[in-house]
N, C-alpha and C. Protein backbone atom coordinates (compact mmCIF):
# COMPACT_ATOMS: atom_id res chain seq x y z
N UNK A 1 0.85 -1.18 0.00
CA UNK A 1 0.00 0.00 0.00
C UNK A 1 0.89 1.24 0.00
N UNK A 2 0.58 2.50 -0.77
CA UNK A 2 0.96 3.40 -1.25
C UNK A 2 0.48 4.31 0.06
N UNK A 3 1.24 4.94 1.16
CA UNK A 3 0.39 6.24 1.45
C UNK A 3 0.37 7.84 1.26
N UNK A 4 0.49 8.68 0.75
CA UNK A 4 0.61 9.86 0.63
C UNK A 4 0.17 10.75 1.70
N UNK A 5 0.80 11.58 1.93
CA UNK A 5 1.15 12.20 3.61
C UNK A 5 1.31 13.40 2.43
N UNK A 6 0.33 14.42 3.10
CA UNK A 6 0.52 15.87 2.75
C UNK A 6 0.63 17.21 4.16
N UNK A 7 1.57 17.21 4.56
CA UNK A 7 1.90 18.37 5.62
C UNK A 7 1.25 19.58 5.60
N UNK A 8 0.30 20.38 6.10
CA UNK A 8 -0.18 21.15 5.96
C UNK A 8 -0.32 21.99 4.12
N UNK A 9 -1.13 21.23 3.58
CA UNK A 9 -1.30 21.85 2.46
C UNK A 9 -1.99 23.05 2.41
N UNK A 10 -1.77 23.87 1.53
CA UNK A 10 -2.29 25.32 1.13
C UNK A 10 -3.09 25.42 0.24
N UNK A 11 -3.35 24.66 -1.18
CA UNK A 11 -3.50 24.85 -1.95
C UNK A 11 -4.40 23.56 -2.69
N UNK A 12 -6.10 23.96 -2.32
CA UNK A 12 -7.12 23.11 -2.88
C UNK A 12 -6.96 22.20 -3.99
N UNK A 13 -6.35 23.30 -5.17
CA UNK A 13 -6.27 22.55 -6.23
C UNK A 13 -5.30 21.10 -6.47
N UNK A 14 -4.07 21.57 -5.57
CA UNK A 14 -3.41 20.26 -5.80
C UNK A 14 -3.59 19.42 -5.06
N UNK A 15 -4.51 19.41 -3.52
CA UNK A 15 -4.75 18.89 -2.72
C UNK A 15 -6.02 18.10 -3.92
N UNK A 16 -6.57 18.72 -4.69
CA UNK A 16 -7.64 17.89 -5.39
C UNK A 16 -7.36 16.71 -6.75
N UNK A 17 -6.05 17.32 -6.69
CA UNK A 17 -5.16 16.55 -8.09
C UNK A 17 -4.62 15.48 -7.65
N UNK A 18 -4.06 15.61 -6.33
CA UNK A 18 -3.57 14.37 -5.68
C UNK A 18 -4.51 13.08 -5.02
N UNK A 19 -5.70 13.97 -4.58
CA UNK A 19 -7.02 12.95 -4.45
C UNK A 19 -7.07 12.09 -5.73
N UNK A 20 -6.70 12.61 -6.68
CA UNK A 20 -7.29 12.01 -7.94
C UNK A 20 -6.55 10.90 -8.45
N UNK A 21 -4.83 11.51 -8.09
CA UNK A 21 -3.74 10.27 -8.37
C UNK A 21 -4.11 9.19 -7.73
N UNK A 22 -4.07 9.22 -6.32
CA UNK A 22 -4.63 8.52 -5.26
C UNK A 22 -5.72 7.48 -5.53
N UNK A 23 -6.50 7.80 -6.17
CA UNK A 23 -7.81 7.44 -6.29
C UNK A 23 -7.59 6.19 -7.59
N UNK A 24 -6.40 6.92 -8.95
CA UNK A 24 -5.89 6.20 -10.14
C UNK A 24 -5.35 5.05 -9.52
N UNK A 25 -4.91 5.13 -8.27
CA UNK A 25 -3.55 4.25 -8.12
C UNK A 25 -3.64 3.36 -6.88
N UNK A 26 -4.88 3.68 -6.42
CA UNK A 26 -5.33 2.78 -5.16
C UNK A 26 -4.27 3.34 -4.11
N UNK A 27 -3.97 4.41 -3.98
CA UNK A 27 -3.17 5.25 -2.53
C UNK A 27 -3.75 5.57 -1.52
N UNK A 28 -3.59 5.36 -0.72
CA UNK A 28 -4.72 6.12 0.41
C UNK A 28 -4.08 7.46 0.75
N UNK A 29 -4.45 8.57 1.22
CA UNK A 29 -4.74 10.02 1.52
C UNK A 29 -4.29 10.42 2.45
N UNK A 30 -3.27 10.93 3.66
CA UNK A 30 -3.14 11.76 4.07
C UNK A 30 -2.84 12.88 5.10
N UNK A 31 -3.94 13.90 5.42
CA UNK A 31 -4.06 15.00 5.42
C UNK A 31 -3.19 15.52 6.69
N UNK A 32 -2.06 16.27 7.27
CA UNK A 32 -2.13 16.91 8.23
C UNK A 32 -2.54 18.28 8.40
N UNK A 33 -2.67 18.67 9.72
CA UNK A 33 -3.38 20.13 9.62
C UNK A 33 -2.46 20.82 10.43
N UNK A 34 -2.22 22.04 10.16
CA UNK A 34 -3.72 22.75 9.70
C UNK A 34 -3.71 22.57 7.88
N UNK A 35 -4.45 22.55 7.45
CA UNK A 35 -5.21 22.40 5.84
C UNK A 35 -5.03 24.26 5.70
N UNK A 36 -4.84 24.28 4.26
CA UNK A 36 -5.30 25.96 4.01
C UNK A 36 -6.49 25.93 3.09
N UNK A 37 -7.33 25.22 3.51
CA UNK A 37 -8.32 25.41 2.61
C UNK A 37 -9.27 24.29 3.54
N UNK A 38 -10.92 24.59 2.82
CA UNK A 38 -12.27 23.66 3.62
C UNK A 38 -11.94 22.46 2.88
N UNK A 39 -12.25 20.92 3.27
CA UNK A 39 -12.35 19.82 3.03
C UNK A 39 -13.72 19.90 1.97
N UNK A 40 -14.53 21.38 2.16
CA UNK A 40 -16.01 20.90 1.39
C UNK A 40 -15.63 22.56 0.25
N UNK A 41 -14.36 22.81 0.06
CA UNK A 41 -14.13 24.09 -1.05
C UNK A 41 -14.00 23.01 -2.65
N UNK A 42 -14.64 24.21 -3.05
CA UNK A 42 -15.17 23.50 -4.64
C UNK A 42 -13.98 23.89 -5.14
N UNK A 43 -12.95 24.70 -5.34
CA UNK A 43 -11.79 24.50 -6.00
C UNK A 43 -11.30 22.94 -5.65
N UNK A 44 -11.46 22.39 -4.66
CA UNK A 44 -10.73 21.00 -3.78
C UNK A 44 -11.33 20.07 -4.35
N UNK A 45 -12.26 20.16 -4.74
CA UNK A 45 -13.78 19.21 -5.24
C UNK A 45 -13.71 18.96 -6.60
N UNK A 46 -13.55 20.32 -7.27
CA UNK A 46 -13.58 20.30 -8.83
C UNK A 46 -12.42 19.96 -9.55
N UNK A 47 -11.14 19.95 -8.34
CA UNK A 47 -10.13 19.43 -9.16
C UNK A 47 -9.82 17.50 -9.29
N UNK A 48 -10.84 16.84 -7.73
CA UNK A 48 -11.17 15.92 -7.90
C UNK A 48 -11.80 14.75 -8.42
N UNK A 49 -12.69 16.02 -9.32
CA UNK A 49 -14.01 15.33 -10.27
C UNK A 49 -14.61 14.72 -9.87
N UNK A 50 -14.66 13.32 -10.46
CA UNK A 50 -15.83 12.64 -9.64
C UNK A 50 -14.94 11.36 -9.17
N UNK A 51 -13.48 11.54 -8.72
CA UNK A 51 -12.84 10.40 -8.09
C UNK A 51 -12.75 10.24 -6.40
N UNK A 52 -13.58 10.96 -5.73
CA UNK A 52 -13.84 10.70 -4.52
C UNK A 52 -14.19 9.64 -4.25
N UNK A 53 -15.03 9.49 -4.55
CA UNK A 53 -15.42 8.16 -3.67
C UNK A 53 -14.46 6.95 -3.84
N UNK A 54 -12.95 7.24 -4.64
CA UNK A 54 -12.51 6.04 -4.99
C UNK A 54 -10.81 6.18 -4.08
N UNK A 55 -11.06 7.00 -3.13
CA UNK A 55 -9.93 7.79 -2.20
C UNK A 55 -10.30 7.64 -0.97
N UNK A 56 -9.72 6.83 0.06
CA UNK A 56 -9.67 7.22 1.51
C UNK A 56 -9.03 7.93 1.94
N UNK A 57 -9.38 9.00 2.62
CA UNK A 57 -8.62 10.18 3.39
C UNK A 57 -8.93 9.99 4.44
N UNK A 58 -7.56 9.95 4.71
CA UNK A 58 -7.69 10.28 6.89
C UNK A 58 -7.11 11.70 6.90
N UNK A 59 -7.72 12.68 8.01
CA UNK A 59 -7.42 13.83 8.43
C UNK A 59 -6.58 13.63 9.96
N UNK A 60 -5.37 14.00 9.80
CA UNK A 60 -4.66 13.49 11.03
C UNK A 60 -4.47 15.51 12.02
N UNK A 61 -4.25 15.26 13.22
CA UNK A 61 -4.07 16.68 13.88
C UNK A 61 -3.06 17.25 13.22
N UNK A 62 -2.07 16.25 13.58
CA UNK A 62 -0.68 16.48 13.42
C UNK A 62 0.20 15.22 13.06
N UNK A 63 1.63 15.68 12.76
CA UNK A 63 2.68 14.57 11.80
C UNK A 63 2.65 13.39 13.36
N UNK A 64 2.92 13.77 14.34
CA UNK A 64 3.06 12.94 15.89
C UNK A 64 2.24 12.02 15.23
N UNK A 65 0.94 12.45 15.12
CA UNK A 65 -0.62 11.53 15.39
C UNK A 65 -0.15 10.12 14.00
N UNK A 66 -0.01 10.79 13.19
CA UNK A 66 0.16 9.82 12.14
C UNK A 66 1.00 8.85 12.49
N UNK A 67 2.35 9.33 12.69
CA UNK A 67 3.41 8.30 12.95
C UNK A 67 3.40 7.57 13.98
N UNK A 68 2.48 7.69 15.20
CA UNK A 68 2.28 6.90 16.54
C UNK A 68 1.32 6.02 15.63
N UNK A 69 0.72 6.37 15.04
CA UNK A 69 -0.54 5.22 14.15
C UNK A 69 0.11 4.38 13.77
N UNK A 70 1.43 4.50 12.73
CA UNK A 70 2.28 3.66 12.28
C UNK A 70 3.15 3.50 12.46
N UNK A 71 3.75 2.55 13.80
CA UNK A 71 4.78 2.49 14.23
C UNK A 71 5.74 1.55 13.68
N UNK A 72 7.04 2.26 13.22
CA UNK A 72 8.25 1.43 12.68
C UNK A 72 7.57 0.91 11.24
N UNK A 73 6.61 1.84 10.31
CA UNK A 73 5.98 1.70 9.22
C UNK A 73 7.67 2.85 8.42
N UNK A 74 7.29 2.52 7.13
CA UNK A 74 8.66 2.92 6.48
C UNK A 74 8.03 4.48 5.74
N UNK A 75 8.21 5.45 6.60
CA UNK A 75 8.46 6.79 6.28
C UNK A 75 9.06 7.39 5.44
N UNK A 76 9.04 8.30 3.87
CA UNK A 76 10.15 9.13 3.11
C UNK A 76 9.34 10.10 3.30
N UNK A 77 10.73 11.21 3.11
CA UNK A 77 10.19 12.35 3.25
C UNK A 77 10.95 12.75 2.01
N UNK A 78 10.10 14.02 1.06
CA UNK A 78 10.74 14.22 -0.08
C UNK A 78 10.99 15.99 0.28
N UNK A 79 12.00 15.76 -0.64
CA UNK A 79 12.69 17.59 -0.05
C UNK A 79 13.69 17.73 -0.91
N UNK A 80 13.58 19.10 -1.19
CA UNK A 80 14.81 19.74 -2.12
C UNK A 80 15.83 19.36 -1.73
N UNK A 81 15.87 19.25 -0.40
CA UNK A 81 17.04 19.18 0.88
C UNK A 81 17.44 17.65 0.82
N UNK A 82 17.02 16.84 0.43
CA UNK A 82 17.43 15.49 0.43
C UNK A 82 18.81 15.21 -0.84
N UNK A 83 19.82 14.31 -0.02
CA UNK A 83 20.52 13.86 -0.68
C UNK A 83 20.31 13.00 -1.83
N UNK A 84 19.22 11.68 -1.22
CA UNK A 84 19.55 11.02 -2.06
C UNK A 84 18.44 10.91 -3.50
N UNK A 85 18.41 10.64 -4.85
CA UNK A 85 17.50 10.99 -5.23
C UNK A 85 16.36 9.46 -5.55
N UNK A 86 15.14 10.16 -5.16
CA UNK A 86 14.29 8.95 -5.45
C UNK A 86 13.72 7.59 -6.00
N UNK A 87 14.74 7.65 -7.29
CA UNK A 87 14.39 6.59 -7.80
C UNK A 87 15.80 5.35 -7.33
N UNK A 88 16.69 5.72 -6.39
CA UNK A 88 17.74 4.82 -5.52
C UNK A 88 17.50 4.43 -4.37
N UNK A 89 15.81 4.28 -4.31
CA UNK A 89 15.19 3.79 -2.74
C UNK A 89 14.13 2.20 -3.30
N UNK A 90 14.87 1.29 -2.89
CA UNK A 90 13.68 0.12 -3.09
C UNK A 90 12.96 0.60 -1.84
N UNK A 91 11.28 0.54 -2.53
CA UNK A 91 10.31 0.55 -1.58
C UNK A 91 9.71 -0.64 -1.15
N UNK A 92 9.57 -0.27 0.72
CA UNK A 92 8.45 -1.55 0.59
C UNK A 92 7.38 -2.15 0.56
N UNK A 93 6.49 -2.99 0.60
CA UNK A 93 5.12 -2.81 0.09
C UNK A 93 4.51 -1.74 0.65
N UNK A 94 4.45 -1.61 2.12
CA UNK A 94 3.87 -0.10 2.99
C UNK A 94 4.83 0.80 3.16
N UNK A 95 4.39 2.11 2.24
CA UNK A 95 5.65 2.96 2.01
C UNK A 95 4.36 4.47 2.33
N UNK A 96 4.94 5.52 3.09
CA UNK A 96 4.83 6.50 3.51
C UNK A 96 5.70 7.45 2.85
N UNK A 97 4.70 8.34 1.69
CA UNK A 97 5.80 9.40 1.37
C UNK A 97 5.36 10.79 1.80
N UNK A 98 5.88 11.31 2.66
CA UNK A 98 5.56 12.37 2.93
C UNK A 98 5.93 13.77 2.11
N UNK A 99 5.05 15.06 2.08
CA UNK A 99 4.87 16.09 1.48
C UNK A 99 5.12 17.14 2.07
N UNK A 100 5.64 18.60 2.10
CA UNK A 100 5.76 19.52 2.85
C UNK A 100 4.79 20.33 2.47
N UNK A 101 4.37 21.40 2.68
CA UNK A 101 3.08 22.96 2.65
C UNK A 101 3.49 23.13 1.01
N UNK A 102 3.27 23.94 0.07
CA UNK A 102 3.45 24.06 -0.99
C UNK A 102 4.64 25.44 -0.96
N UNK A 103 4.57 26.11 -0.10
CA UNK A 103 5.11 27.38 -0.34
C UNK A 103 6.56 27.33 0.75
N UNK A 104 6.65 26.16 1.07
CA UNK A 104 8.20 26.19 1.93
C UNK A 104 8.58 24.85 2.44
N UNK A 105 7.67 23.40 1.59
CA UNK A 105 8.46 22.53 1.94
C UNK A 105 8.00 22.16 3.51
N UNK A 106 8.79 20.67 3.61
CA UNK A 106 9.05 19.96 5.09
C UNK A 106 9.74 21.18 6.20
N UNK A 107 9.66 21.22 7.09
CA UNK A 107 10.67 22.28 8.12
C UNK A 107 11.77 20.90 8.29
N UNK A 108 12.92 21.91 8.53
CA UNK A 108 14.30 21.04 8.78
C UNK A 108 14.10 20.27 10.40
N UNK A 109 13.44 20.67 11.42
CA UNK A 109 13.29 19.46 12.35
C UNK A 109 12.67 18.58 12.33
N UNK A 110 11.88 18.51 10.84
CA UNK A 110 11.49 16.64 10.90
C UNK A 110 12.41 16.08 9.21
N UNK A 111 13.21 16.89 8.63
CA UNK A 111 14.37 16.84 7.92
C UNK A 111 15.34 15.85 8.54
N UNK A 112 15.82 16.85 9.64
CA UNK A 112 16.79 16.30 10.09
C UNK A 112 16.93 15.23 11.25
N UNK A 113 15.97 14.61 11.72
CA UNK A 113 15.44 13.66 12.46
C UNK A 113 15.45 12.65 11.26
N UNK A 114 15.42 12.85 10.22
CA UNK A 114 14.93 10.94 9.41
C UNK A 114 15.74 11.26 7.56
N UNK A 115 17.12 12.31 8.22
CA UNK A 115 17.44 12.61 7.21
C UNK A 115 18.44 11.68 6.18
N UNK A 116 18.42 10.44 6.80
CA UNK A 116 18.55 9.16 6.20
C UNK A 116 17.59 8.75 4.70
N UNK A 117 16.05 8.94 5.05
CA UNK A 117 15.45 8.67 4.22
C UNK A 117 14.67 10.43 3.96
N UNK A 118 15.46 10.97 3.21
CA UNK A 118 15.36 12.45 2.73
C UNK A 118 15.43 11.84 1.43
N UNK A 119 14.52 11.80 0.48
CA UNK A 119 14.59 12.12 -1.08
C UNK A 119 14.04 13.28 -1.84
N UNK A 120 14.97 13.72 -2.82
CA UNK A 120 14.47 14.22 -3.94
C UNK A 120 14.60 14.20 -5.34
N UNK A 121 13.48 14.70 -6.11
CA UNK A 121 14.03 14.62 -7.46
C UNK A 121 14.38 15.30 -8.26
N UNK A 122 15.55 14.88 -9.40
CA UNK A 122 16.54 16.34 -9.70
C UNK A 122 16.08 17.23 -10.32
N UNK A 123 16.42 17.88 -10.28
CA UNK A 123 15.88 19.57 -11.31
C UNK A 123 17.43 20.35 -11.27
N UNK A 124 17.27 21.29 -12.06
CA UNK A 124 18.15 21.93 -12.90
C UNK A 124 18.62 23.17 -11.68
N UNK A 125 19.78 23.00 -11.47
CA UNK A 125 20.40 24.46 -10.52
C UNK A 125 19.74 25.22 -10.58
N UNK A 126 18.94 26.03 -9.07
CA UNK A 126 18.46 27.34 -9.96
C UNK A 126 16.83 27.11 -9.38
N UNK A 127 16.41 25.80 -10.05
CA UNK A 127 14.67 25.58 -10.27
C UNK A 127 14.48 25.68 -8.24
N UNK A 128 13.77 25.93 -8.05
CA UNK A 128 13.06 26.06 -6.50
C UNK A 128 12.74 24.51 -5.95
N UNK A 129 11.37 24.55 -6.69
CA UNK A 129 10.73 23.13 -6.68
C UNK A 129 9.53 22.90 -7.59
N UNK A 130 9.29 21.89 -7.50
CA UNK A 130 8.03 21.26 -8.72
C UNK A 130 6.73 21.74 -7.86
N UNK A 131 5.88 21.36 -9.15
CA UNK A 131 4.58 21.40 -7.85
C UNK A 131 4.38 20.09 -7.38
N UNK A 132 3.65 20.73 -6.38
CA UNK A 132 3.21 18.95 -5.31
C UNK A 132 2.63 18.71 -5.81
N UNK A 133 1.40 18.57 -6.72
CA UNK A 133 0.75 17.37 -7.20
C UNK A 133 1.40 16.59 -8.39
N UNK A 134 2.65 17.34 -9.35
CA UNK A 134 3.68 16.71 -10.03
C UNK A 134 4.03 15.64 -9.23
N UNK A 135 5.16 16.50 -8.28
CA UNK A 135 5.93 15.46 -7.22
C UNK A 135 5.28 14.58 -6.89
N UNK A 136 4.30 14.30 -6.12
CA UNK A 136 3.65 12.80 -5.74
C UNK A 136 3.26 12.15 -6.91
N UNK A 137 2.96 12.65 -7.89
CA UNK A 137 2.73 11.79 -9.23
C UNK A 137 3.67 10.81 -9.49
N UNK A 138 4.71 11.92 -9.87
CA UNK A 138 6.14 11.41 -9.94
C UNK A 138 7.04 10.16 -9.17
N UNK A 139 6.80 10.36 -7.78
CA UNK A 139 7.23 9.76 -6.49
C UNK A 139 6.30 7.70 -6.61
N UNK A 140 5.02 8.62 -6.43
CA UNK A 140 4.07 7.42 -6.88
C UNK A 140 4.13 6.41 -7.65
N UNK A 141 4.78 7.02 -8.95
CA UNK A 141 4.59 6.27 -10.27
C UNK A 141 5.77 5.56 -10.49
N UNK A 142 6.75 6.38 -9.08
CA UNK A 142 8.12 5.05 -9.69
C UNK A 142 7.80 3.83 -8.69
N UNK A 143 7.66 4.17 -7.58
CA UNK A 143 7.03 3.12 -6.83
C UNK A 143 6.38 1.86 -6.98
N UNK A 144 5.56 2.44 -7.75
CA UNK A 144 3.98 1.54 -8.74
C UNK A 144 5.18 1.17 -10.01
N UNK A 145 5.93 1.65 -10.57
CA UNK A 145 6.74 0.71 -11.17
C UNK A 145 7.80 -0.15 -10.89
N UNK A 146 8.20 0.23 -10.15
CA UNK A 146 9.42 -0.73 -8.88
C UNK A 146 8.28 -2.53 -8.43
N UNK A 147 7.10 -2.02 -8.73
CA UNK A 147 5.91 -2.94 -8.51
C UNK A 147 5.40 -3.87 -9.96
N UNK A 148 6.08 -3.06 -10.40
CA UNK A 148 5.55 -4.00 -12.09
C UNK A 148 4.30 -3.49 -12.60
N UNK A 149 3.66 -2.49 -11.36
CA UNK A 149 2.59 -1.70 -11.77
C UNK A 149 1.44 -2.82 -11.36
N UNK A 150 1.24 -3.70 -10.49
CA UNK A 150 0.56 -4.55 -10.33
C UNK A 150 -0.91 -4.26 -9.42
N UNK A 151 -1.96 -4.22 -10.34
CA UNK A 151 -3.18 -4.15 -9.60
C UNK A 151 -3.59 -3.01 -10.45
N UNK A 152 -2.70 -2.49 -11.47
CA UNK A 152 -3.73 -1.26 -12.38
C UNK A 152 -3.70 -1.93 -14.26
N UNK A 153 -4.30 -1.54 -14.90
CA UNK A 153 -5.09 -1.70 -15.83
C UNK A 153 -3.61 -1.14 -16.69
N UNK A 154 -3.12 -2.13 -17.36
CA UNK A 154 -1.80 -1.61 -17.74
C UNK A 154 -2.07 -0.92 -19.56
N UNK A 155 -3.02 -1.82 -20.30
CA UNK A 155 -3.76 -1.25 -21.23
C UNK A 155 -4.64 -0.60 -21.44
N UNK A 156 -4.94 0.14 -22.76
CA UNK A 156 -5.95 0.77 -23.29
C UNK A 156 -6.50 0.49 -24.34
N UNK A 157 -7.99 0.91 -24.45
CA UNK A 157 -8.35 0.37 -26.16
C UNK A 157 -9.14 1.61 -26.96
N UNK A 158 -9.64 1.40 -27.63
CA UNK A 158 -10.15 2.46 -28.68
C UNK A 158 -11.75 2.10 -28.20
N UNK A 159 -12.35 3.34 -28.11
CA UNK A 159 -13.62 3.44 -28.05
C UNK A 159 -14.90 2.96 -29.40
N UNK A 160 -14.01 3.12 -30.71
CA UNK A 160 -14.87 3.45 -32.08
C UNK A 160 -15.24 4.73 -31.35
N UNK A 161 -15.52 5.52 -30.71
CA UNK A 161 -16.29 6.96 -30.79
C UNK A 161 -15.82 7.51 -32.26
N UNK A 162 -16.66 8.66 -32.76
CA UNK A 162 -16.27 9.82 -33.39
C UNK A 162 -16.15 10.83 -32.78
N UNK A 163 -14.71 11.35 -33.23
CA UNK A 163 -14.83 12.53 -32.38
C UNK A 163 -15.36 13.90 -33.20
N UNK A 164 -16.59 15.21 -32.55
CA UNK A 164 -16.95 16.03 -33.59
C UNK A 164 -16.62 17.07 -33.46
N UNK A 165 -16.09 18.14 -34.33
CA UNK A 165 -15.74 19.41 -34.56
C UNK A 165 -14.31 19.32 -34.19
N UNK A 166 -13.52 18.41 -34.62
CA UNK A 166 -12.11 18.34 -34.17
C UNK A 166 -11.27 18.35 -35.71
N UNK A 167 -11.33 19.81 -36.37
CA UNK A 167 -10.50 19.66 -37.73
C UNK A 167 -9.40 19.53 -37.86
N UNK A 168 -8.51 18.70 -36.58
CA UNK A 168 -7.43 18.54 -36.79
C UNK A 168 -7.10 17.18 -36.70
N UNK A 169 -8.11 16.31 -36.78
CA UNK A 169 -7.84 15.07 -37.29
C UNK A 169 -7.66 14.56 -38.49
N UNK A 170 -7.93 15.77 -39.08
CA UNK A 170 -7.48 15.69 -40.93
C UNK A 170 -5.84 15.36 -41.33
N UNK A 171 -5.28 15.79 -40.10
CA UNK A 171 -3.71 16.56 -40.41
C UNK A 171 -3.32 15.00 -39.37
N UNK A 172 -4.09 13.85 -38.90
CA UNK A 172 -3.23 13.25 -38.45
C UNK A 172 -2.76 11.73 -39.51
């Protein structure tokens, strides 16, 4: 099981994008507080569509509460600040990746407490950081491939639909 740990998020929309990965990928949800935004804000909602119901979210007080829940469960924390980079971590089946606020990241005292398992992923001298609903995509999807991708729908097929008013299927 996949869990995604978001540290006081700010920002509905990616808090609603990540419901959605979550939801693609059979992850469970989450939340510490404080939240910067309502659990019932339609930016949060509309970026989720209609994949709620396919997402468990737990709303935890705080990072303490979570990690007393899961004791000696295998914790990452992802950070600019991390040495090592993500895709040089075998995961194990119950893997905890934790998220920092959008606008400043993990704080360095829970950094530097588990700064063993500090990952990040590279970007170009210079870049700040990705957005968080990238990053957990990202984080997620190597995981779920370190897995063989096992338990999701690895193909696709063609509908026959027509598609209408699309004049640029002429040019394909």
């Amino acid at each position: 099981m996949i869990h995604i740990v978001l540290v006081e998020p700010e920002i509905p929309q990616n808090t609603g994008n990540i419901a959605r990965t979550c939801a693609a990928t059979g992850s469970r949800l989450h939340l510490i507080k404080p939240l910067g935004f309502s659990l019932a804000d339609r930016y949060l909602k509309r970026a989720g569509l209609d994949y709620w119901n396919m997402v468990e979210v737990t709303v935890h007080e705080n990072l303490g509460e979570l990690l007393e829940s899961y004791p000696g469960a295998a914790f990452y924390y992802l950070s600019t600040k991390g040495e090592k980079n993500y895709t040089e971590v075998d995961y194990p089946g119950e893997v905890f990746l934790v998220f920092g606020k959008e606008s400043r990241g993990l704080p360095e005292n829970i950094l530097s407490k588990a700064y063993d398992r500090c990952i990040r992923i590279p970007m170009i001298s210079g870049a700040r950081s990705l957005n968080l609903s990238n990053s957990v995509a990202i984080v997620t999807y190597e995981v779920l491939r370190q897995r063989e991708f096992a338990g999701l729908q690895e193909a696709g097929s063609l509908t026959g639909r027509e598609e209408d008013g699309a004049p640029w299927l002429d040019y394909v």
